[in-house]
C-alpha atoms as a PDB file:
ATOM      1  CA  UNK A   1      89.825 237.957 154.304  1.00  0.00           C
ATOM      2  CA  UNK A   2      89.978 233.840 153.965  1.00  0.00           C
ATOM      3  CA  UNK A   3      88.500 231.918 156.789  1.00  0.00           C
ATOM      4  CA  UNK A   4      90.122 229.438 158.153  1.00  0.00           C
ATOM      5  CA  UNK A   5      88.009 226.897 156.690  1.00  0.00           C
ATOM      6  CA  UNK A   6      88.925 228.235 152.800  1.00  0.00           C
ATOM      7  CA  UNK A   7      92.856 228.422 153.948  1.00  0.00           C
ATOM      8  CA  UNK A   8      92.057 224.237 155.155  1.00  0.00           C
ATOM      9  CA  UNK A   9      90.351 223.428 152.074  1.00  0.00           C
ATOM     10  CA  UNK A  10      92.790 225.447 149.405  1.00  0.00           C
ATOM     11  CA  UNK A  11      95.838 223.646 151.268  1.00  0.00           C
ATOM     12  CA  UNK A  12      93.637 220.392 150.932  1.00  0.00           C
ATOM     13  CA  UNK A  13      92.413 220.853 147.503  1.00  0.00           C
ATOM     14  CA  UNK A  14      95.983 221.628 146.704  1.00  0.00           C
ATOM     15  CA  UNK A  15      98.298 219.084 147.852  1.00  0.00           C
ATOM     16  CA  UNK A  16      95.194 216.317 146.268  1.00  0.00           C
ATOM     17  CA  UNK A  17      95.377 217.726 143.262  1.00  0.00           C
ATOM     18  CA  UNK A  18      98.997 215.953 142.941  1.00  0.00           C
ATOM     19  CA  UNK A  19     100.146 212.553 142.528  1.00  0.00           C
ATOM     20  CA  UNK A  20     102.968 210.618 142.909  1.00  0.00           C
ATOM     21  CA  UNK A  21     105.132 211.011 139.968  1.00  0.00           C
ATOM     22  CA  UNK A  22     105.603 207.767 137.834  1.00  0.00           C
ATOM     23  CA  UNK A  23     106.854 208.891 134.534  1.00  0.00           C
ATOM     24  CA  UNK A  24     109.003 211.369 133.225  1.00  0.00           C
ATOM     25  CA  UNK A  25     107.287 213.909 130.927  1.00  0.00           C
ATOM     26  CA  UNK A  26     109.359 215.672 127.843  1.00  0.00           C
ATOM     27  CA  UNK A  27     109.432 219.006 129.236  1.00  0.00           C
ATOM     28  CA  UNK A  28     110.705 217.511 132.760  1.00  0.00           C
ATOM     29  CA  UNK A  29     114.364 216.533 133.715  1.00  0.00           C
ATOM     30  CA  UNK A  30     115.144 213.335 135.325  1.00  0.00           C
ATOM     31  CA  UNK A  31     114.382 214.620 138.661  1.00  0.00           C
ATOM     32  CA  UNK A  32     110.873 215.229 137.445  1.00  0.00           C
ATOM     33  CA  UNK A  33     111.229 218.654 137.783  1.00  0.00           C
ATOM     34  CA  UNK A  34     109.739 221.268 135.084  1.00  0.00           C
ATOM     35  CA  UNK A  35     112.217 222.651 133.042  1.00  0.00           C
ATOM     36  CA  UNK A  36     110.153 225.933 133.868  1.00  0.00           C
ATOM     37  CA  UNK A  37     109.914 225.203 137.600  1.00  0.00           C
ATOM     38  CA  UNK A  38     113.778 224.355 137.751  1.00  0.00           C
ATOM     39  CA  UNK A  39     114.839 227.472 136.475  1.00  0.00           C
ATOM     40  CA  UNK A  40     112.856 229.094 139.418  1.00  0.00           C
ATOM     41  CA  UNK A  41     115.551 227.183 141.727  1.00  0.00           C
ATOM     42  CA  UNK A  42     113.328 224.384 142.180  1.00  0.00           C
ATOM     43  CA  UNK A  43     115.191 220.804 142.686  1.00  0.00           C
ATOM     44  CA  UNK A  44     112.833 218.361 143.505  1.00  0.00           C
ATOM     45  CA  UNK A  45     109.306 216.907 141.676  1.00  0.00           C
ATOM     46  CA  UNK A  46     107.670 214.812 144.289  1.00  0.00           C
ATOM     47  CA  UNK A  47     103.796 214.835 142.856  1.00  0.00           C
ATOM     48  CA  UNK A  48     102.202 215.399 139.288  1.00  0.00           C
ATOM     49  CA  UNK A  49      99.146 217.121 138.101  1.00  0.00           C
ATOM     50  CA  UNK A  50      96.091 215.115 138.141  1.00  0.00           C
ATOM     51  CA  UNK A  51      93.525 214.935 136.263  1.00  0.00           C
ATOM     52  CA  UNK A  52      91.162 214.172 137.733  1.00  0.00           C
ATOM     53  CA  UNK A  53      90.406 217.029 139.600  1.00  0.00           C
ATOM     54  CA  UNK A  54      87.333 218.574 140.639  1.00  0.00           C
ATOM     55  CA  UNK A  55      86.411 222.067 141.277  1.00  0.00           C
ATOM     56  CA  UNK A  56      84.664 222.590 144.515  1.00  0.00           C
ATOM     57  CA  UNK A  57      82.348 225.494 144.993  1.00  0.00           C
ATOM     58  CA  UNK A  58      80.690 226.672 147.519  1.00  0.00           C
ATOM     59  CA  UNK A  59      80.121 226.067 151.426  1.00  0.00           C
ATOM     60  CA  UNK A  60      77.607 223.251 150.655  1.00  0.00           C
ATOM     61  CA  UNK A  61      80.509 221.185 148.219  1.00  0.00           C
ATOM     62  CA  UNK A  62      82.908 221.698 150.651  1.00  0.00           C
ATOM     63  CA  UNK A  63      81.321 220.304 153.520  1.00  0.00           C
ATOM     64  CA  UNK A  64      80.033 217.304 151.254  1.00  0.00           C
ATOM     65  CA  UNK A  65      84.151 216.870 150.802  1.00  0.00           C
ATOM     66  CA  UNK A  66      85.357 217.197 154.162  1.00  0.00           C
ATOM     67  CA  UNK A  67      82.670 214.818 155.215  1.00  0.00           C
ATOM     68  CA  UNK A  68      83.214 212.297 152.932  1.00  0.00           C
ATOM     69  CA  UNK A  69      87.380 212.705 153.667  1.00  0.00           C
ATOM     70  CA  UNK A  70      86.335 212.392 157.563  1.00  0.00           C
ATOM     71  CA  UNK A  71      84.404 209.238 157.081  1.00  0.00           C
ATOM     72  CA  UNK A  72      86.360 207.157 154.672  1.00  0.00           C
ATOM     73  CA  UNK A  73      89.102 205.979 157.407  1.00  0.00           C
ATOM     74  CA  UNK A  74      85.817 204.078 158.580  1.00  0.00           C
ATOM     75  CA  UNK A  75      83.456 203.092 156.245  1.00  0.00           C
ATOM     76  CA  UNK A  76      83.857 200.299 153.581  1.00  0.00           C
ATOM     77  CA  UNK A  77      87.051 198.535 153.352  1.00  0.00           C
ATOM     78  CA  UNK A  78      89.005 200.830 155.660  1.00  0.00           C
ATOM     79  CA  UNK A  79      87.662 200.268 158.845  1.00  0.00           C
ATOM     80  CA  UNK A  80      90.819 202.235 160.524  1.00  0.00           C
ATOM     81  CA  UNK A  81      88.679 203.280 163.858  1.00  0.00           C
ATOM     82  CA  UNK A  82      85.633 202.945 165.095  1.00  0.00           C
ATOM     83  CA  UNK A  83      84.661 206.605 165.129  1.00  0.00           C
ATOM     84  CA  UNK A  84      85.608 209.207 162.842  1.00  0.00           C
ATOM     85  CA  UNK A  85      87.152 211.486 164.879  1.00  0.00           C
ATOM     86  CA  UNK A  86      89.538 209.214 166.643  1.00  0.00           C
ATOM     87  CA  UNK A  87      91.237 208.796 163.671  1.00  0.00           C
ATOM     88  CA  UNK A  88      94.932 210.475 164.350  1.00  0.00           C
ATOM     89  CA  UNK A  89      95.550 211.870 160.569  1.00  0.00           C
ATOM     90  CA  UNK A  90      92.468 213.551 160.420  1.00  0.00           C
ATOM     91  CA  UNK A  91      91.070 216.809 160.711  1.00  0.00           C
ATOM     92  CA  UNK A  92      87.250 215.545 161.770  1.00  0.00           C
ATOM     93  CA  UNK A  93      88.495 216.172 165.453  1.00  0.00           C
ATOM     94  CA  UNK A  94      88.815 219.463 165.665  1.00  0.00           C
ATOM     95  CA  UNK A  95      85.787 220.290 162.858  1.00  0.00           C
ATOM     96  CA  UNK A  96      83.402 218.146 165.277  1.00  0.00           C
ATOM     97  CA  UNK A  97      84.398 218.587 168.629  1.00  0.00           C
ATOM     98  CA  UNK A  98      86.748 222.097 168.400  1.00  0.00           C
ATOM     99  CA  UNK A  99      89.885 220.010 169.635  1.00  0.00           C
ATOM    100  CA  UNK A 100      93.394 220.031 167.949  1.00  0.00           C
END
């Protein structure tokens, strides 16, 4: 059974594996959809593949990326909050403190 940490990360790795969608591709209509995917009944392609994508394996990686993703609303140019887990889009509340 998935923990509830592997369900976070898998919805996490999944929606950042996408970007915005800028150009069409030749096997995509002009909605950006798939020709594949629309056929399936879907009507809508908000995000792309990326490339750019990492594979993360292993309870050691995975904390390295949530901890990095909880810090980066402070550190360097972002400076969003002061602490980490004040920031409101984040999930470094309830992973440090057990709040929702």
């Amino acid at each position: 059974m998935e923990s509830y940490l592997e369900k976070e990360i898998f919805y996490f790795v999944t929606f950042t594996c996408y970007r915005s969608v800028g150009s069409e591709s030749s096997s995509s209509d002009s909605d950006g959809v798939q020709i594949e995917e629309r056929k399936k009944g879907k009507k809508h392609q908000v995000f792309r593949l990326s490339f750019d994508a990492k594979e993360v394996s292993g309870d050691d990686e995975i904390v390295k990326v949530l901890d990095y993703m909880h810090h980066n609303p402070v550190s360097g140019k972002w400076e969003l909050v002061e602490d980490f887990v004040d920031y409101p889009y984040s999930s470094a509340r309830y992973y440090e403190l057990g709040e929702q």
